[in-house]
N, C-alpha and C. Protein backbone atom coordinates (compact mmCIF):
# COMPACT_ATOMS: atom_id res chain seq x y z
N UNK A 1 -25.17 -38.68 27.12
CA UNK A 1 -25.47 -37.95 25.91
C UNK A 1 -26.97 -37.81 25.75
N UNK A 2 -27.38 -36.41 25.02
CA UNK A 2 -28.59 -36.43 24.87
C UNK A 2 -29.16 -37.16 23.63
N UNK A 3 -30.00 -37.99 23.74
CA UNK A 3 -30.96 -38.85 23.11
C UNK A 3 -31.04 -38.46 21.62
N UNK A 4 -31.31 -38.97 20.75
CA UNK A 4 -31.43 -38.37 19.27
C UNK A 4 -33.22 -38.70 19.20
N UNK A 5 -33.99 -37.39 19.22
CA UNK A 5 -34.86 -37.94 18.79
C UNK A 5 -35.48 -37.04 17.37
N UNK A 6 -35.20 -37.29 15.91
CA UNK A 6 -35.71 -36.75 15.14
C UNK A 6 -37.19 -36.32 14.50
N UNK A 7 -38.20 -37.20 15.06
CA UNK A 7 -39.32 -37.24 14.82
C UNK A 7 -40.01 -36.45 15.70
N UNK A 8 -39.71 -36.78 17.07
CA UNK A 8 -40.51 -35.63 17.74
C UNK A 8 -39.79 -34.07 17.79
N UNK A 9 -38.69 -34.23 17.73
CA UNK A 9 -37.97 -32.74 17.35
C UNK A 9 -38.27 -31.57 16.66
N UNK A 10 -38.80 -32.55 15.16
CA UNK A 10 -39.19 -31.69 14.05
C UNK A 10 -40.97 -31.56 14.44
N UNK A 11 -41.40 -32.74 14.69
CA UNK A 11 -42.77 -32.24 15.44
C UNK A 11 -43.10 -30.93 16.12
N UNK A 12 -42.25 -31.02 17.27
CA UNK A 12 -42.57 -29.82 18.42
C UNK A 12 -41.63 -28.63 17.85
N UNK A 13 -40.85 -28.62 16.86
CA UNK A 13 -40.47 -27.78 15.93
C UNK A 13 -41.76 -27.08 15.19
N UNK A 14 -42.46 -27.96 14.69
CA UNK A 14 -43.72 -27.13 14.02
C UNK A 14 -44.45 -26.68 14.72
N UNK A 15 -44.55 -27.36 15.82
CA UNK A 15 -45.95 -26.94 16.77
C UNK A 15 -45.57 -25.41 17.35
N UNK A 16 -44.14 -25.44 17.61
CA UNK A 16 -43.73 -23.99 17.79
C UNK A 16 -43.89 -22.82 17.07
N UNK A 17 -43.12 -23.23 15.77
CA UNK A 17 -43.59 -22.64 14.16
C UNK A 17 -45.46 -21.93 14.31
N UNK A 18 -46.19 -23.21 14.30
CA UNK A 18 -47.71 -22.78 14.37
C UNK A 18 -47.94 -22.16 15.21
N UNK A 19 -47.65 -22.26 16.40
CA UNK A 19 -48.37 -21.47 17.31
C UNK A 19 -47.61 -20.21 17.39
N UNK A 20 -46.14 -19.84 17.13
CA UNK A 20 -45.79 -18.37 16.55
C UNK A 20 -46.90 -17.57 15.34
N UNK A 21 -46.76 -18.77 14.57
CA UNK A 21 -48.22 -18.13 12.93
C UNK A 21 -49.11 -17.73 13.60
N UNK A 22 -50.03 -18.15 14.27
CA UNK A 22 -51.21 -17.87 14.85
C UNK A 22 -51.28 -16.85 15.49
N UNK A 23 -50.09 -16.79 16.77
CA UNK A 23 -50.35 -15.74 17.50
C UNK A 23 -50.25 -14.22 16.49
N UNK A 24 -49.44 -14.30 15.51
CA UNK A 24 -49.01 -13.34 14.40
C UNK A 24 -50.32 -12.87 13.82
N UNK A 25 -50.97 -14.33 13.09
CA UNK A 25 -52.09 -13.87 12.35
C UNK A 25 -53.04 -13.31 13.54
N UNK A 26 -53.58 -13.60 14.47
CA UNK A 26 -54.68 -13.26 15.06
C UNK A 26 -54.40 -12.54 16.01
N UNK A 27 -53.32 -11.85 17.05
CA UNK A 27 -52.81 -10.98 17.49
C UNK A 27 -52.04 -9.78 16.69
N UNK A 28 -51.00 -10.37 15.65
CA UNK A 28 -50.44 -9.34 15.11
C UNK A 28 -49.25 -8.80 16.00
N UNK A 29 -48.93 -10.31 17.43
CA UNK A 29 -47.38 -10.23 18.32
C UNK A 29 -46.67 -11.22 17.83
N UNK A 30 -45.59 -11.07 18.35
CA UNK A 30 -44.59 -11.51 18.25
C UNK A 30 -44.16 -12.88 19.20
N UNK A 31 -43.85 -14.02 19.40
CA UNK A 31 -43.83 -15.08 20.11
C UNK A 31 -42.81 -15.20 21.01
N UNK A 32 -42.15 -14.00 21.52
CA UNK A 32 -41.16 -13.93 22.35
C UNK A 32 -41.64 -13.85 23.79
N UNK A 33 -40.83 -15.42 24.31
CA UNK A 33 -41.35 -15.69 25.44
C UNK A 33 -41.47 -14.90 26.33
N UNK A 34 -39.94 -14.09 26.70
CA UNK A 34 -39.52 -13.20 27.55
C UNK A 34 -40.63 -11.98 27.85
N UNK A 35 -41.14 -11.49 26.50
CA UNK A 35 -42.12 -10.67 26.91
C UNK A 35 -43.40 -10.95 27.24
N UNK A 36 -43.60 -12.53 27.04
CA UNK A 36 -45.13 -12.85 27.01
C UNK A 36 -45.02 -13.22 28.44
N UNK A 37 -43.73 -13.48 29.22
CA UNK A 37 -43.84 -13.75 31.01
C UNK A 37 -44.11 -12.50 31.82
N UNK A 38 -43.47 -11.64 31.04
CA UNK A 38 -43.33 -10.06 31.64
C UNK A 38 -44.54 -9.64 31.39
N UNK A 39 -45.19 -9.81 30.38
CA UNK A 39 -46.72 -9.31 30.69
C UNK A 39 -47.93 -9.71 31.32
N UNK A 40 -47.12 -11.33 32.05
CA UNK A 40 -48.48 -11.39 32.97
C UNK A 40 -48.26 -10.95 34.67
N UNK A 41 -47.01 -10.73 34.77
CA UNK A 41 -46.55 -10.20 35.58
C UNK A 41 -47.23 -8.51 35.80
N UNK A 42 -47.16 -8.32 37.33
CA UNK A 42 -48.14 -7.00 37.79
C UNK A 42 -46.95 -6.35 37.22
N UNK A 43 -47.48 -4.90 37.07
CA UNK A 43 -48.37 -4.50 36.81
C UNK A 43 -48.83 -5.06 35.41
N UNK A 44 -50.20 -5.81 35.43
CA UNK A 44 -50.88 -6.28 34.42
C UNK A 44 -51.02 -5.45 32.90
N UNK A 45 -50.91 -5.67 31.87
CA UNK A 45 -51.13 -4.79 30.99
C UNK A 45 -52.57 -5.11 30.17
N UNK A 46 -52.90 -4.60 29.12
CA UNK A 46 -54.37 -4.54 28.56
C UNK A 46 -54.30 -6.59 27.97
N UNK A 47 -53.02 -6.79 27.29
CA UNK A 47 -53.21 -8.11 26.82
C UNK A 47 -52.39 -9.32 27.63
N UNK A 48 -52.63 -8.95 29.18
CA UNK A 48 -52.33 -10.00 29.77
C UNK A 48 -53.39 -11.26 29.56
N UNK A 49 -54.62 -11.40 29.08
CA UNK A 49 -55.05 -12.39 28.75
C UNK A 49 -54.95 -13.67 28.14
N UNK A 50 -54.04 -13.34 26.76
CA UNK A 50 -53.91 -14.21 25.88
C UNK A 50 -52.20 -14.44 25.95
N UNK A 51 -51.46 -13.36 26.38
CA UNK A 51 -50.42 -13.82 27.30
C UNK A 51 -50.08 -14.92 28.46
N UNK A 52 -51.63 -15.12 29.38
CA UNK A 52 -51.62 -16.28 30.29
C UNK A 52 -52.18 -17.24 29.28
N UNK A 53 -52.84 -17.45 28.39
CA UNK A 53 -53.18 -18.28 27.39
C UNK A 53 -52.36 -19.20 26.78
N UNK A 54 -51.34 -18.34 26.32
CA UNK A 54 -50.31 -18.83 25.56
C UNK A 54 -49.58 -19.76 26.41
N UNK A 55 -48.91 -19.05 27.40
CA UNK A 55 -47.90 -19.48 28.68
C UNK A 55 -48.65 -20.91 28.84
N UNK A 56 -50.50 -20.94 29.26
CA UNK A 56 -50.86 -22.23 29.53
C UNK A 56 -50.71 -22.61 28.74
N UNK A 57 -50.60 -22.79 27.30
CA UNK A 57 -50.59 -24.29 26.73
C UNK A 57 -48.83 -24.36 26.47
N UNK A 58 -48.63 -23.57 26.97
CA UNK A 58 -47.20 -23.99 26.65
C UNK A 58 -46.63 -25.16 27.81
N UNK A 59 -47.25 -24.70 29.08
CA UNK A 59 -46.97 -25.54 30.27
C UNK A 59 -48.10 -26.68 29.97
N UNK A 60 -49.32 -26.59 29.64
CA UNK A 60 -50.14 -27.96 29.47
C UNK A 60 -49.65 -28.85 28.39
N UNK A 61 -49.15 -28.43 27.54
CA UNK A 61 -48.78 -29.59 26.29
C UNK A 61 -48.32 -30.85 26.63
N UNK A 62 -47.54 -30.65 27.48
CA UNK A 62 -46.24 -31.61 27.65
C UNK A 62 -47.27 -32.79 28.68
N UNK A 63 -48.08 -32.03 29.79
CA UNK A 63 -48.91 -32.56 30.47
C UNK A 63 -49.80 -33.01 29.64
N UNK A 64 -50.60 -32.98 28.39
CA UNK A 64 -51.26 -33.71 27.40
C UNK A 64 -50.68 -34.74 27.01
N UNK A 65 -49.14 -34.33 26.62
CA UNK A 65 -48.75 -35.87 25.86
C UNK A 65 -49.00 -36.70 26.93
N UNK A 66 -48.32 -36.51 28.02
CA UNK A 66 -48.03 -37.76 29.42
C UNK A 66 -49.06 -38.74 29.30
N UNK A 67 -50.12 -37.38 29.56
CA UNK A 67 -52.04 -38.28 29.60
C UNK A 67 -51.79 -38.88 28.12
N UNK A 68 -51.58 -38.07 27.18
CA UNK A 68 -51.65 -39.50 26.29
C UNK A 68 -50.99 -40.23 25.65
N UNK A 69 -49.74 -40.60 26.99
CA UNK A 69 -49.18 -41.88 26.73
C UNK A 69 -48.12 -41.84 26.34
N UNK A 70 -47.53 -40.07 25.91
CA UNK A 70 -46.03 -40.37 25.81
C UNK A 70 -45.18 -39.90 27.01
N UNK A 71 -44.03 -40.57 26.67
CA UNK A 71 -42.63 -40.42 28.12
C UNK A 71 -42.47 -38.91 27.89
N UNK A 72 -43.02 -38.38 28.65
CA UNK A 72 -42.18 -36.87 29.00
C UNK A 72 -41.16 -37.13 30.06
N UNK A 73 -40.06 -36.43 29.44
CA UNK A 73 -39.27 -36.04 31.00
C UNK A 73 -39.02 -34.47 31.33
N UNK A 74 -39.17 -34.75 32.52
CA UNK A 74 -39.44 -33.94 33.56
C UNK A 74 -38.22 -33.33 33.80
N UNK A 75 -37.33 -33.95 34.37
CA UNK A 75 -36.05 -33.74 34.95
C UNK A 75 -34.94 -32.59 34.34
N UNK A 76 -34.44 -32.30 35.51
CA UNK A 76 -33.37 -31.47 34.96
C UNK A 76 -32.25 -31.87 35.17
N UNK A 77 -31.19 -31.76 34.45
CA UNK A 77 -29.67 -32.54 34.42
C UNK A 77 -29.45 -31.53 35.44
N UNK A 78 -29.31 -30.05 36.10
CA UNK A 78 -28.37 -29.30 35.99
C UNK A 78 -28.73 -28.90 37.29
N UNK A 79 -27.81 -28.28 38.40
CA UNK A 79 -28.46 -27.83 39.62
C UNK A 79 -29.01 -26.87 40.02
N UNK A 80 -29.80 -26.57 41.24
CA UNK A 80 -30.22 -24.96 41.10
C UNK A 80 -29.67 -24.20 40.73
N UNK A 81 -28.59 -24.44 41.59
CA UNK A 81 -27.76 -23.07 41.37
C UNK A 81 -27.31 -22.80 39.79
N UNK A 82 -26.94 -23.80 39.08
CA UNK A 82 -26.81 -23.54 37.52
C UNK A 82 -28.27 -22.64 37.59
N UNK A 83 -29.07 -23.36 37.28
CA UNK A 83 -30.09 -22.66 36.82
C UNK A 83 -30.33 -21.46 37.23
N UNK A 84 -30.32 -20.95 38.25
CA UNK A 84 -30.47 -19.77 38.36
C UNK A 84 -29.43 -18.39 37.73
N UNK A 85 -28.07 -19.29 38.03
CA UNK A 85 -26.98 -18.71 36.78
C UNK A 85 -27.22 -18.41 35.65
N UNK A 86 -27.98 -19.62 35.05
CA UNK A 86 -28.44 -19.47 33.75
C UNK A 86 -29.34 -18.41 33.43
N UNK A 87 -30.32 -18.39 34.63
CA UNK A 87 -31.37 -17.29 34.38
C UNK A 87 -30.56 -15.92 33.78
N UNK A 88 -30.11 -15.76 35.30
CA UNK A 88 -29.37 -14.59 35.31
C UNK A 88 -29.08 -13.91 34.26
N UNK A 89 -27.49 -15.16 33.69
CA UNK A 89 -27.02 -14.71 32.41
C UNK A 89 -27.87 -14.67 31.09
N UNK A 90 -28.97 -15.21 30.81
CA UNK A 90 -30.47 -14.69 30.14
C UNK A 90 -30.75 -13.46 30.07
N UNK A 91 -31.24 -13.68 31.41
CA UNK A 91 -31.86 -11.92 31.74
C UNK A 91 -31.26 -11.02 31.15
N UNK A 92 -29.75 -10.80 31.10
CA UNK A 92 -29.19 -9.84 31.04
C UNK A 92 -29.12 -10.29 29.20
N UNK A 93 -28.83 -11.04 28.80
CA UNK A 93 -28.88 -11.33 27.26
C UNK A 93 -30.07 -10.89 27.02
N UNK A 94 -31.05 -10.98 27.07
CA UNK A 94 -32.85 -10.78 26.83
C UNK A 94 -32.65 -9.02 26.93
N UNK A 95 -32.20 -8.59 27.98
CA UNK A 95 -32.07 -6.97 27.84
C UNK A 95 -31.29 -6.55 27.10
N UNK A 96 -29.91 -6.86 27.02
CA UNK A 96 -29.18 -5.81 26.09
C UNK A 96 -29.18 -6.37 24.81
N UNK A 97 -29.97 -7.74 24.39
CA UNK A 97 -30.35 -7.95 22.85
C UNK A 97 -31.36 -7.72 22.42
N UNK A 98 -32.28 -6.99 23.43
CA UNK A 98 -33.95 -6.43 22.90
C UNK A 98 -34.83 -7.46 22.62
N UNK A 99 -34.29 -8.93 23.27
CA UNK A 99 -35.67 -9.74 23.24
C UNK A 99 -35.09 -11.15 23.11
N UNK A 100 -35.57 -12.23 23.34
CA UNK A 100 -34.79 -13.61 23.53
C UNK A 100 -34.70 -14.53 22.73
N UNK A 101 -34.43 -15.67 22.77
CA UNK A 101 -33.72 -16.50 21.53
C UNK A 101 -35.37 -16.62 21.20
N UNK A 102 -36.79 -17.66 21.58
CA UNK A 102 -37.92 -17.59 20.55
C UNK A 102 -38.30 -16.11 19.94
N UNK A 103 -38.19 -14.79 20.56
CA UNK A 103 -38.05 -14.07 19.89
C UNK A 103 -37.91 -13.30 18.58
N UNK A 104 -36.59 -13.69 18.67
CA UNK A 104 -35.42 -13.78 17.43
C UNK A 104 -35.08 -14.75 16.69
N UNK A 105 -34.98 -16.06 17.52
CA UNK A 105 -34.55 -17.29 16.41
C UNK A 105 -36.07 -17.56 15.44
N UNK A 106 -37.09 -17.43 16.82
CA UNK A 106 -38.13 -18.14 15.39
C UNK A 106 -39.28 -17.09 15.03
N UNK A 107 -39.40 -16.18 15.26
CA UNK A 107 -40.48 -14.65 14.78
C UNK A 107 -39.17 -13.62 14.09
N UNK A 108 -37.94 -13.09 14.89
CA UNK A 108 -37.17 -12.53 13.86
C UNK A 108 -36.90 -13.22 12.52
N UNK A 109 -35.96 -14.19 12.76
CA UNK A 109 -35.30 -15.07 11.37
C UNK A 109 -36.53 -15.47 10.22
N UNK A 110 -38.01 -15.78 10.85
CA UNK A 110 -38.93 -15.69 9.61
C UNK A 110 -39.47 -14.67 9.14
N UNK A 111 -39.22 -13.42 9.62
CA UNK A 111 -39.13 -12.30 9.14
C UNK A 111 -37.87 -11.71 8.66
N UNK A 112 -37.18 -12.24 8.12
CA UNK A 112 -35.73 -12.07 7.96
C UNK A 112 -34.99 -10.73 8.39
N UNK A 113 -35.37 -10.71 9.95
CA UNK A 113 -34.97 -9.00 10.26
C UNK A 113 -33.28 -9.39 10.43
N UNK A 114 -32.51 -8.58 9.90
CA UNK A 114 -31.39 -8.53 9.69
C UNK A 114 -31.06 -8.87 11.52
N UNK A 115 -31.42 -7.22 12.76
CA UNK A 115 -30.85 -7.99 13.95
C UNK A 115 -31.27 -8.91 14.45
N UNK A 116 -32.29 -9.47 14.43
CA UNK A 116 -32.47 -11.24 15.09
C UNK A 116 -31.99 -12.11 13.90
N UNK A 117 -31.03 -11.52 13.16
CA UNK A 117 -30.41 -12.89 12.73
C UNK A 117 -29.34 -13.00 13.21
N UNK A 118 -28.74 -11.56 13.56
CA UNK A 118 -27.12 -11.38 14.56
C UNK A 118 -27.49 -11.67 15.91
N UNK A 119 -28.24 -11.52 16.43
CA UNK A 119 -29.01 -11.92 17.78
C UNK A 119 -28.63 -13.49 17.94
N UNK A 120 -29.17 -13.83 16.67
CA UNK A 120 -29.26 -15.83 16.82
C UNK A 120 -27.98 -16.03 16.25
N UNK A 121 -27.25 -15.34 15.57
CA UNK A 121 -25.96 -15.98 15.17
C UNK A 121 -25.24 -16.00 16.55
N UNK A 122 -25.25 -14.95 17.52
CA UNK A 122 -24.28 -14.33 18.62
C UNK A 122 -25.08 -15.54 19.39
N UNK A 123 -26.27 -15.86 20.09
CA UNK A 123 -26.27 -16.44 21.09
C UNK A 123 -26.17 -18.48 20.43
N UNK A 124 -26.56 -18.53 18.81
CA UNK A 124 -26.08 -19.88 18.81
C UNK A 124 -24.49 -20.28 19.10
N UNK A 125 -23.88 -19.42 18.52
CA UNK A 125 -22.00 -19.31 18.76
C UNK A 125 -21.44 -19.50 20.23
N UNK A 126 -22.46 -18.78 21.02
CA UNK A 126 -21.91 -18.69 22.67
C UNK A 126 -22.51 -20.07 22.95
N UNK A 127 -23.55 -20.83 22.56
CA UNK A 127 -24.30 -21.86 23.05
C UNK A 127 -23.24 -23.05 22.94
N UNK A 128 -22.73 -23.15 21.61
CA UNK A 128 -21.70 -23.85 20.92
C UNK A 128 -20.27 -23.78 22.03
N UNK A 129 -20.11 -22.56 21.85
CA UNK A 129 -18.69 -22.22 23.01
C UNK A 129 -19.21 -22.92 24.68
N UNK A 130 -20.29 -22.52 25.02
CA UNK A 130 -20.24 -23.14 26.45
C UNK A 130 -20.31 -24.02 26.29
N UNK A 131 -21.13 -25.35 25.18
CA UNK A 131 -21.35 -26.64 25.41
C UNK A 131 -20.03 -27.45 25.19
N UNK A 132 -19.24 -26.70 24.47
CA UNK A 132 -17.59 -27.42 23.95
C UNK A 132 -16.82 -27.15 25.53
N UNK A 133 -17.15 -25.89 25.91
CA UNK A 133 -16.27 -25.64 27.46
C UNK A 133 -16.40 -26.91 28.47
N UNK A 134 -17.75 -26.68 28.54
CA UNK A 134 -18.37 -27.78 29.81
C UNK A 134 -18.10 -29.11 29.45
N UNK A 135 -18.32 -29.62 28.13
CA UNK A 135 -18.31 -31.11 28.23
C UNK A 135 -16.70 -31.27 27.66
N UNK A 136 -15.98 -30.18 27.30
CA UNK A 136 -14.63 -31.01 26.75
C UNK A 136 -13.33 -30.55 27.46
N UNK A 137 -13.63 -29.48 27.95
CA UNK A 137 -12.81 -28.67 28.95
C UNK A 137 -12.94 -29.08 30.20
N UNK A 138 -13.91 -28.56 31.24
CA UNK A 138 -14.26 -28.80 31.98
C UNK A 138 -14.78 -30.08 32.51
N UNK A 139 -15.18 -31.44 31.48
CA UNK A 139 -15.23 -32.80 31.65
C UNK A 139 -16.60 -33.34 32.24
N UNK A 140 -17.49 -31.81 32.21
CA UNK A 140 -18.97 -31.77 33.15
C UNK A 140 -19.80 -32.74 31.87
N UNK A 141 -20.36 -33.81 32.22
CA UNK A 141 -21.45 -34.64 31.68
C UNK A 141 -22.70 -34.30 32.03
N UNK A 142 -23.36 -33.75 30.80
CA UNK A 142 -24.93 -33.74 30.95
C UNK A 142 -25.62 -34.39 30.56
């Protein structure tokens, strides 16, 4: 079972929160990952800058805590091949819902745009349905 940890949860809950505000206030984008990977990807666009910006501290954070001293884990429960499944079935969610769960769950829903709230209702419901499949159906332990 996964770990209960409430304190750092709601932590890196805000830190997400803030660094969506920010990019809002001082860009005036939106914090959706999906497009902030796609734009550092060639062909480069005018604000691939602060696009690789973002992406780094998103990948350095975790490498900050370590250095200072907290247990990150690293690991992944799940195998390639999941993962790449997973991608997959993403990808194709990210396209025909016009943008991905940080997207929608946390820049739509605080803008209370009506479709990223059906966006996050539809992909929390499926999240719910696969995790009940796999661990109670299927008997898969993560």
């Amino acid at each position: 079972m996964t770990e209960f940890t409430p304190l750092m949860s709601f932590a890196g809950g805000l830190l997400i929160g803030f660094s969506a505000l920010l990019l809002m206030l001082t860009w005036g984008r939106i914090a959706g990952m999906t497009a902030i990977i796609g734009g550092i990807l060639p062909p480069l666009g005018a604000d691939w800058s602060w696009k690789a910006a973002f992406l780094a501290g998103a990948i350095l954070a975790p490498l900050a805590l370590s250095v200072g001293g907290y247990e990150v884990d690293y690991s992944v429960p799940v195998s390639t091949t999941a993962l790449i499944i997973g991608g997959l079935i993403a990808g194709i969610g990210v396209t025909f819902g016009s943008g991905c769960t940080s997207g929608h769950g946390i820049c739509g829903m605080a803008r209370l745009s009506r479709r990223s709230m059906a966006a996050t209702a539809t992909f929390m419901a499926f999240a719910i349905v696969t995790v009940f499949l796999i661990r109670h159906v299927f008997g898969v332990s993560i």
